[in-house]
N, C-alpha and C. Protein backbone atom coordinates (compact mmCIF):
# COMPACT_ATOMS: atom_id res chain seq x y z
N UNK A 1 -2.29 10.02 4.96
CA UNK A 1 -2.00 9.04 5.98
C UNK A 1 -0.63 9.36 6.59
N UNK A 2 -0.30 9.78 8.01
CA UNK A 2 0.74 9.64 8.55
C UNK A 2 1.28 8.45 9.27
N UNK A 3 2.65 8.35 8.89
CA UNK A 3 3.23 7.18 8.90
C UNK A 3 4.89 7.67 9.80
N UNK A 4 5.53 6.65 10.95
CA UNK A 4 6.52 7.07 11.50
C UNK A 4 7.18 5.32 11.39
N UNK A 5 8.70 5.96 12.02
CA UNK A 5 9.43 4.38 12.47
C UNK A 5 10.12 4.70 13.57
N UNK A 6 9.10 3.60 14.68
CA UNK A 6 9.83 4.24 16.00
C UNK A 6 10.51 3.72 16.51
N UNK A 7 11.27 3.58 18.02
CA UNK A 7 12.49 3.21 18.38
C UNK A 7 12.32 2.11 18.61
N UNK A 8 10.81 1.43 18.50
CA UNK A 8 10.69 0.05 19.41
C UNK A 8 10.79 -0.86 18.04
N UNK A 9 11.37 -0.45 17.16
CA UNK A 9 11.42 -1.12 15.59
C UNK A 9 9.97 -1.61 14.94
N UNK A 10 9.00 -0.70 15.17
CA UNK A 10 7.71 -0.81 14.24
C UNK A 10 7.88 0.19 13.45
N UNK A 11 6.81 -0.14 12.45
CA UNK A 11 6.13 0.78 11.42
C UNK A 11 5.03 0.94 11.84
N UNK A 12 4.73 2.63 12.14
CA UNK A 12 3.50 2.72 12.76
C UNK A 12 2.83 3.27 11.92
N UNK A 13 1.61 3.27 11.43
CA UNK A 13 0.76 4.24 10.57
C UNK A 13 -0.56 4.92 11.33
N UNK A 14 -0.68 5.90 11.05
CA UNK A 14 -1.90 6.68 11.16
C UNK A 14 -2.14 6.76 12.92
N UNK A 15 -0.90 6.75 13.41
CA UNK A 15 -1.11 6.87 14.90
C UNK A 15 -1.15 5.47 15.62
N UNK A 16 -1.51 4.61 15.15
CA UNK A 16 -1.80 3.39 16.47
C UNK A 16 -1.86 2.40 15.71
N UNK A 17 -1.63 2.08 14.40
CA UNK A 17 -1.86 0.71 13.64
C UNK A 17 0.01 0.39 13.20
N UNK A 18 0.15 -0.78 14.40
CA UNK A 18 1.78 -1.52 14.24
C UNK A 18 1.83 -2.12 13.28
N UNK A 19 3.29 -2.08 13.08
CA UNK A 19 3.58 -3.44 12.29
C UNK A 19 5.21 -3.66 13.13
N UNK A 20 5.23 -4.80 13.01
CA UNK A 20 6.93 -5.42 13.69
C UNK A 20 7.75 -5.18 12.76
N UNK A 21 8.93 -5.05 12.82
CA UNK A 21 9.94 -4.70 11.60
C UNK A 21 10.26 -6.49 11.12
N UNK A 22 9.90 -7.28 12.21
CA UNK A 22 9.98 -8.98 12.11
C UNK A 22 8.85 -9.42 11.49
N UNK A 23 7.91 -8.48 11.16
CA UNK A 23 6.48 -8.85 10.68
C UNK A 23 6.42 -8.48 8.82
N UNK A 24 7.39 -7.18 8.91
CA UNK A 24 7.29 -6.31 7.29
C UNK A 24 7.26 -7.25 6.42
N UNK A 25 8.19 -8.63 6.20
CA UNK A 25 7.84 -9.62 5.02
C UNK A 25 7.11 -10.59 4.76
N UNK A 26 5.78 -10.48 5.53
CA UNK A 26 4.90 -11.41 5.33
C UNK A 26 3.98 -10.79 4.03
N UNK A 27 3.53 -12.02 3.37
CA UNK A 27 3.23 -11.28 2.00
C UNK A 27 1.66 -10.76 2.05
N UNK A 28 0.78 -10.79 3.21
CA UNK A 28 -0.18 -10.20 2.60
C UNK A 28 -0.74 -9.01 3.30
N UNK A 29 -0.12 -8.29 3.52
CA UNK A 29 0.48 -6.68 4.25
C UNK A 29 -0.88 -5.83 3.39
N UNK A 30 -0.14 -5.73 2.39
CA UNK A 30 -0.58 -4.37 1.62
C UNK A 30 -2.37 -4.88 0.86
N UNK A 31 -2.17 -6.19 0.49
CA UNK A 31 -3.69 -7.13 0.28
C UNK A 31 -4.60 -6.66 1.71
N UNK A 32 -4.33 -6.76 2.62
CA UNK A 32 -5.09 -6.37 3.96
C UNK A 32 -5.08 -5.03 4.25
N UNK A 33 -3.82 -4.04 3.98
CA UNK A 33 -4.12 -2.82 4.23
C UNK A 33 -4.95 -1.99 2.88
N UNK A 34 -5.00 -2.91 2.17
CA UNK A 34 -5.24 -1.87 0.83
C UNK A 34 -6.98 -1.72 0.81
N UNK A 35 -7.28 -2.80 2.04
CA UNK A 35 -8.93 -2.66 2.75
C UNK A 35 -9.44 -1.83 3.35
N UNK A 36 -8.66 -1.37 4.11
CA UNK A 36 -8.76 -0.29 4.47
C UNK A 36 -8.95 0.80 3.92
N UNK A 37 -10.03 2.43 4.72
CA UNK A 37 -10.25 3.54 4.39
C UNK A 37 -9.72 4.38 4.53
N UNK A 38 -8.34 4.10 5.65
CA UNK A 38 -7.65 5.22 5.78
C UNK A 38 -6.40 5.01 5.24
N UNK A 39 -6.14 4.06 4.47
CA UNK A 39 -4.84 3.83 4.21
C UNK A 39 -4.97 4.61 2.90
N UNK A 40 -3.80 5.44 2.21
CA UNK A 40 -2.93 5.81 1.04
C UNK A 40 -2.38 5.01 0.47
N UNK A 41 -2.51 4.24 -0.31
CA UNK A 41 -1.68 2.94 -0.85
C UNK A 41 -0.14 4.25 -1.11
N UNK A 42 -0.10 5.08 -1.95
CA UNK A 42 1.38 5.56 -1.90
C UNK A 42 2.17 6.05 -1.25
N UNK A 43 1.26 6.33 0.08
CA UNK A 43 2.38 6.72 1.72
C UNK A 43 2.64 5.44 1.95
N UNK A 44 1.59 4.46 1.75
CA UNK A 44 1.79 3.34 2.41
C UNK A 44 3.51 2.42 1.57
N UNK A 45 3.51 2.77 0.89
CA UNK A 45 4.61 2.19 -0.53
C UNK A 45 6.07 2.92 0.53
N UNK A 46 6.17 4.07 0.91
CA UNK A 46 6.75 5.19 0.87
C UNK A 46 7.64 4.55 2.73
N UNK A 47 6.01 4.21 3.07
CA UNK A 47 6.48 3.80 4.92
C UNK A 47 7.30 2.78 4.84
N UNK A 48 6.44 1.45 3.76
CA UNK A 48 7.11 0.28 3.90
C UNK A 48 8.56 0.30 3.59
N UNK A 49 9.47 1.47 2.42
CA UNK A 49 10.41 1.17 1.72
C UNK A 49 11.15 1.83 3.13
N UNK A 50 10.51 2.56 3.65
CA UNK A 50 11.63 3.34 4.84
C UNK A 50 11.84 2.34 6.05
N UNK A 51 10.83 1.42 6.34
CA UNK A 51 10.71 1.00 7.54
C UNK A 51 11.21 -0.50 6.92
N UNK A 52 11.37 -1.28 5.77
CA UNK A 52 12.39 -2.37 5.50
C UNK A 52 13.93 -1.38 5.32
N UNK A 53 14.25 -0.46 4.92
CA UNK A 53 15.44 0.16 5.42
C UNK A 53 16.14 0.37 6.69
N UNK A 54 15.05 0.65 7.09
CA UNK A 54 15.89 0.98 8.70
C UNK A 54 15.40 -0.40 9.23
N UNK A 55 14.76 -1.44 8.98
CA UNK A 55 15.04 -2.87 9.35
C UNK A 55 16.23 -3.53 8.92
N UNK A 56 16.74 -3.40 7.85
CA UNK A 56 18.18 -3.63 7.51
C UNK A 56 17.47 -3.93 6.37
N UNK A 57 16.58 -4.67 5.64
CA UNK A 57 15.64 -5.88 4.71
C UNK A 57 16.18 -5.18 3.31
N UNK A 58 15.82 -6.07 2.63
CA UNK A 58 16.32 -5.61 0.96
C UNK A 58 14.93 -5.78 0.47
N UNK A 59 14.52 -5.12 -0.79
CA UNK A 59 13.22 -5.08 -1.43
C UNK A 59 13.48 -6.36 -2.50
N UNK A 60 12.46 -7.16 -2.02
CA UNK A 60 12.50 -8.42 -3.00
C UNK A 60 11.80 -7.83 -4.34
N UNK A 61 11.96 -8.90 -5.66
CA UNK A 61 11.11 -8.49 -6.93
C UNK A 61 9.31 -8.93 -6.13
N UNK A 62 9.93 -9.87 -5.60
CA UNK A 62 8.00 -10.17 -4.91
C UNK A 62 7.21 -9.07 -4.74
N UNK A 63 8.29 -8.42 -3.37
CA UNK A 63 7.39 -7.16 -2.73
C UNK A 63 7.16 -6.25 -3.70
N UNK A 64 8.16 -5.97 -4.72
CA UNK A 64 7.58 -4.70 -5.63
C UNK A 64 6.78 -4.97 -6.70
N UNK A 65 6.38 -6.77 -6.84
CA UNK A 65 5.48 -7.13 -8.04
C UNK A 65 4.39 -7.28 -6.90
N UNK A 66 4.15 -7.15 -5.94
CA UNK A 66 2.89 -6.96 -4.68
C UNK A 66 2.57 -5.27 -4.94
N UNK A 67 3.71 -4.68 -4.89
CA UNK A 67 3.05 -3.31 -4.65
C UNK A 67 2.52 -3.06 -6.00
N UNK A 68 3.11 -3.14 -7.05
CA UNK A 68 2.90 -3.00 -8.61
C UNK A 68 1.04 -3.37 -8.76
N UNK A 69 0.88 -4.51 -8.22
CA UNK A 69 -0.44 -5.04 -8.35
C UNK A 69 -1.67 -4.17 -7.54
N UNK A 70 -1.67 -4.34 -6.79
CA UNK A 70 -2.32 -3.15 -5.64
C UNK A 70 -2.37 -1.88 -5.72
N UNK A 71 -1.27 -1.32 -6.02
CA UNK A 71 -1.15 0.51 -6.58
C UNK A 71 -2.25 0.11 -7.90
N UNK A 72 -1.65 -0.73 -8.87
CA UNK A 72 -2.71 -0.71 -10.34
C UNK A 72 -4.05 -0.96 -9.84
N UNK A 73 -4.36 -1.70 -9.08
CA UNK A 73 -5.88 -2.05 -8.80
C UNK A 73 -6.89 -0.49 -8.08
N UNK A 74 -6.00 0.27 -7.35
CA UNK A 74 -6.21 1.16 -6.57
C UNK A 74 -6.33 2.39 -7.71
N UNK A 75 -5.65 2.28 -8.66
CA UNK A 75 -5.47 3.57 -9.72
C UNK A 75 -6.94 3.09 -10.35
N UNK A 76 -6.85 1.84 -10.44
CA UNK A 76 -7.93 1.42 -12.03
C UNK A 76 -9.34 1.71 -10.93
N UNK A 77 -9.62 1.45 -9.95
CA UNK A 77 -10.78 1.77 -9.36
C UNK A 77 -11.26 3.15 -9.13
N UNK A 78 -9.97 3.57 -8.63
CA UNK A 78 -10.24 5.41 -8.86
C UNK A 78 -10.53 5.85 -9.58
N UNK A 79 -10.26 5.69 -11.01
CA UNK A 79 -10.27 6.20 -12.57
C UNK A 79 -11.82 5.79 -12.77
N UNK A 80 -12.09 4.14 -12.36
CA UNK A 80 -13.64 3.82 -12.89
C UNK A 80 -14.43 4.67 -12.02
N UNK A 81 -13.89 4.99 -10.63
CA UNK A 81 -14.76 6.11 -9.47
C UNK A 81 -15.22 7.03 -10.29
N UNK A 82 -14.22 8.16 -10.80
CA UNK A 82 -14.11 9.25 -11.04
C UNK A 82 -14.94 8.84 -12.68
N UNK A 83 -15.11 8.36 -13.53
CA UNK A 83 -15.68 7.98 -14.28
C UNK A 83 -17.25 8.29 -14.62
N UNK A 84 -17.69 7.15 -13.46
CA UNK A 84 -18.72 6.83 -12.88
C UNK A 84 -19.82 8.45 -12.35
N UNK A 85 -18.88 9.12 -12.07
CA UNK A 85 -19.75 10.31 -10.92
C UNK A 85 -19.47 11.20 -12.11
N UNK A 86 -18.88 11.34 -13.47
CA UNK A 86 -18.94 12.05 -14.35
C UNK A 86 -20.10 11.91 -15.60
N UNK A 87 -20.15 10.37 -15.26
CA UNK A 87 -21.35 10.11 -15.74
C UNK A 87 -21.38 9.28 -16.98
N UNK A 88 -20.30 8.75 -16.74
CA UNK A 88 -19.93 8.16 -18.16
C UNK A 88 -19.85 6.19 -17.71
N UNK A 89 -20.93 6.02 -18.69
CA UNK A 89 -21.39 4.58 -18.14
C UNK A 89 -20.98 3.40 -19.01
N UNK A 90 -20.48 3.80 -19.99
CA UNK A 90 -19.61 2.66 -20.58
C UNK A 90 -18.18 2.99 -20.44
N UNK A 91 -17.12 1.83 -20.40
CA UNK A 91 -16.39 2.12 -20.02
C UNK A 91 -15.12 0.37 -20.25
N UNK A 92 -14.14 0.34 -21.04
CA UNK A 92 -13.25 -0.71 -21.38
C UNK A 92 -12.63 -0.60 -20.56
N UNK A 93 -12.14 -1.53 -19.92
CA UNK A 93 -10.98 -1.94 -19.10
C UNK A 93 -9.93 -2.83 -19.20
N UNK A 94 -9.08 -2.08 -19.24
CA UNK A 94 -7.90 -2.96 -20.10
C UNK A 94 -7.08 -3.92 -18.52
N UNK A 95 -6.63 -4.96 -18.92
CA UNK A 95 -6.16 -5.69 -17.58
C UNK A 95 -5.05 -6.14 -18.24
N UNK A 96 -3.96 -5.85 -16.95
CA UNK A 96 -2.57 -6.44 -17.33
C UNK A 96 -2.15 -7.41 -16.55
């Protein structure tokens, strides 16, 4: 996923999908992008920390117990993906 921060103070991703630098702390950002098929949840981690920087913004414990949650959900689904197509049909899942 390519990701920029341009002069008009957005975070732009993947070419044409904004965000306002007045918009970055609303809390359900990464819950809505993490729906998405083209999003990278860890570029996406990578844009947000650059683009609340050059907004001036400080990283709350919120935002990084938001990203914490979402990266884990995104790992634990991949792992059951990759699982799954290996062929292995039982399977514990530990939840934190």
């Amino acid at each position: 996923m390519k990701w920029e921060i341009t002069e008009t103070k957005h975070l732009l991703l993947d070419g044409n999908y904004h965000i306002s630098f007045d918009r970055l702390t609303e809390h359900n950002w990464f819950r809505h992008l993490s729906e998405k098929e083209w999003i990278d949840m860890p570029d996406l981690l990578l844009a947000f920390i650059a683009a609340y920087d050059a907004a001036g913004l400080k990283l709350s414990k919120d935002f990084l117990g938001v990203i914490r949650r979402r990266l884990w959900s995104v790992q634990r689904m991949t792992m059951l993906l990759r699982l799954m197509m290996l062929g292995i049909k039982s399977v514990m899942v530990i939840s934190s």
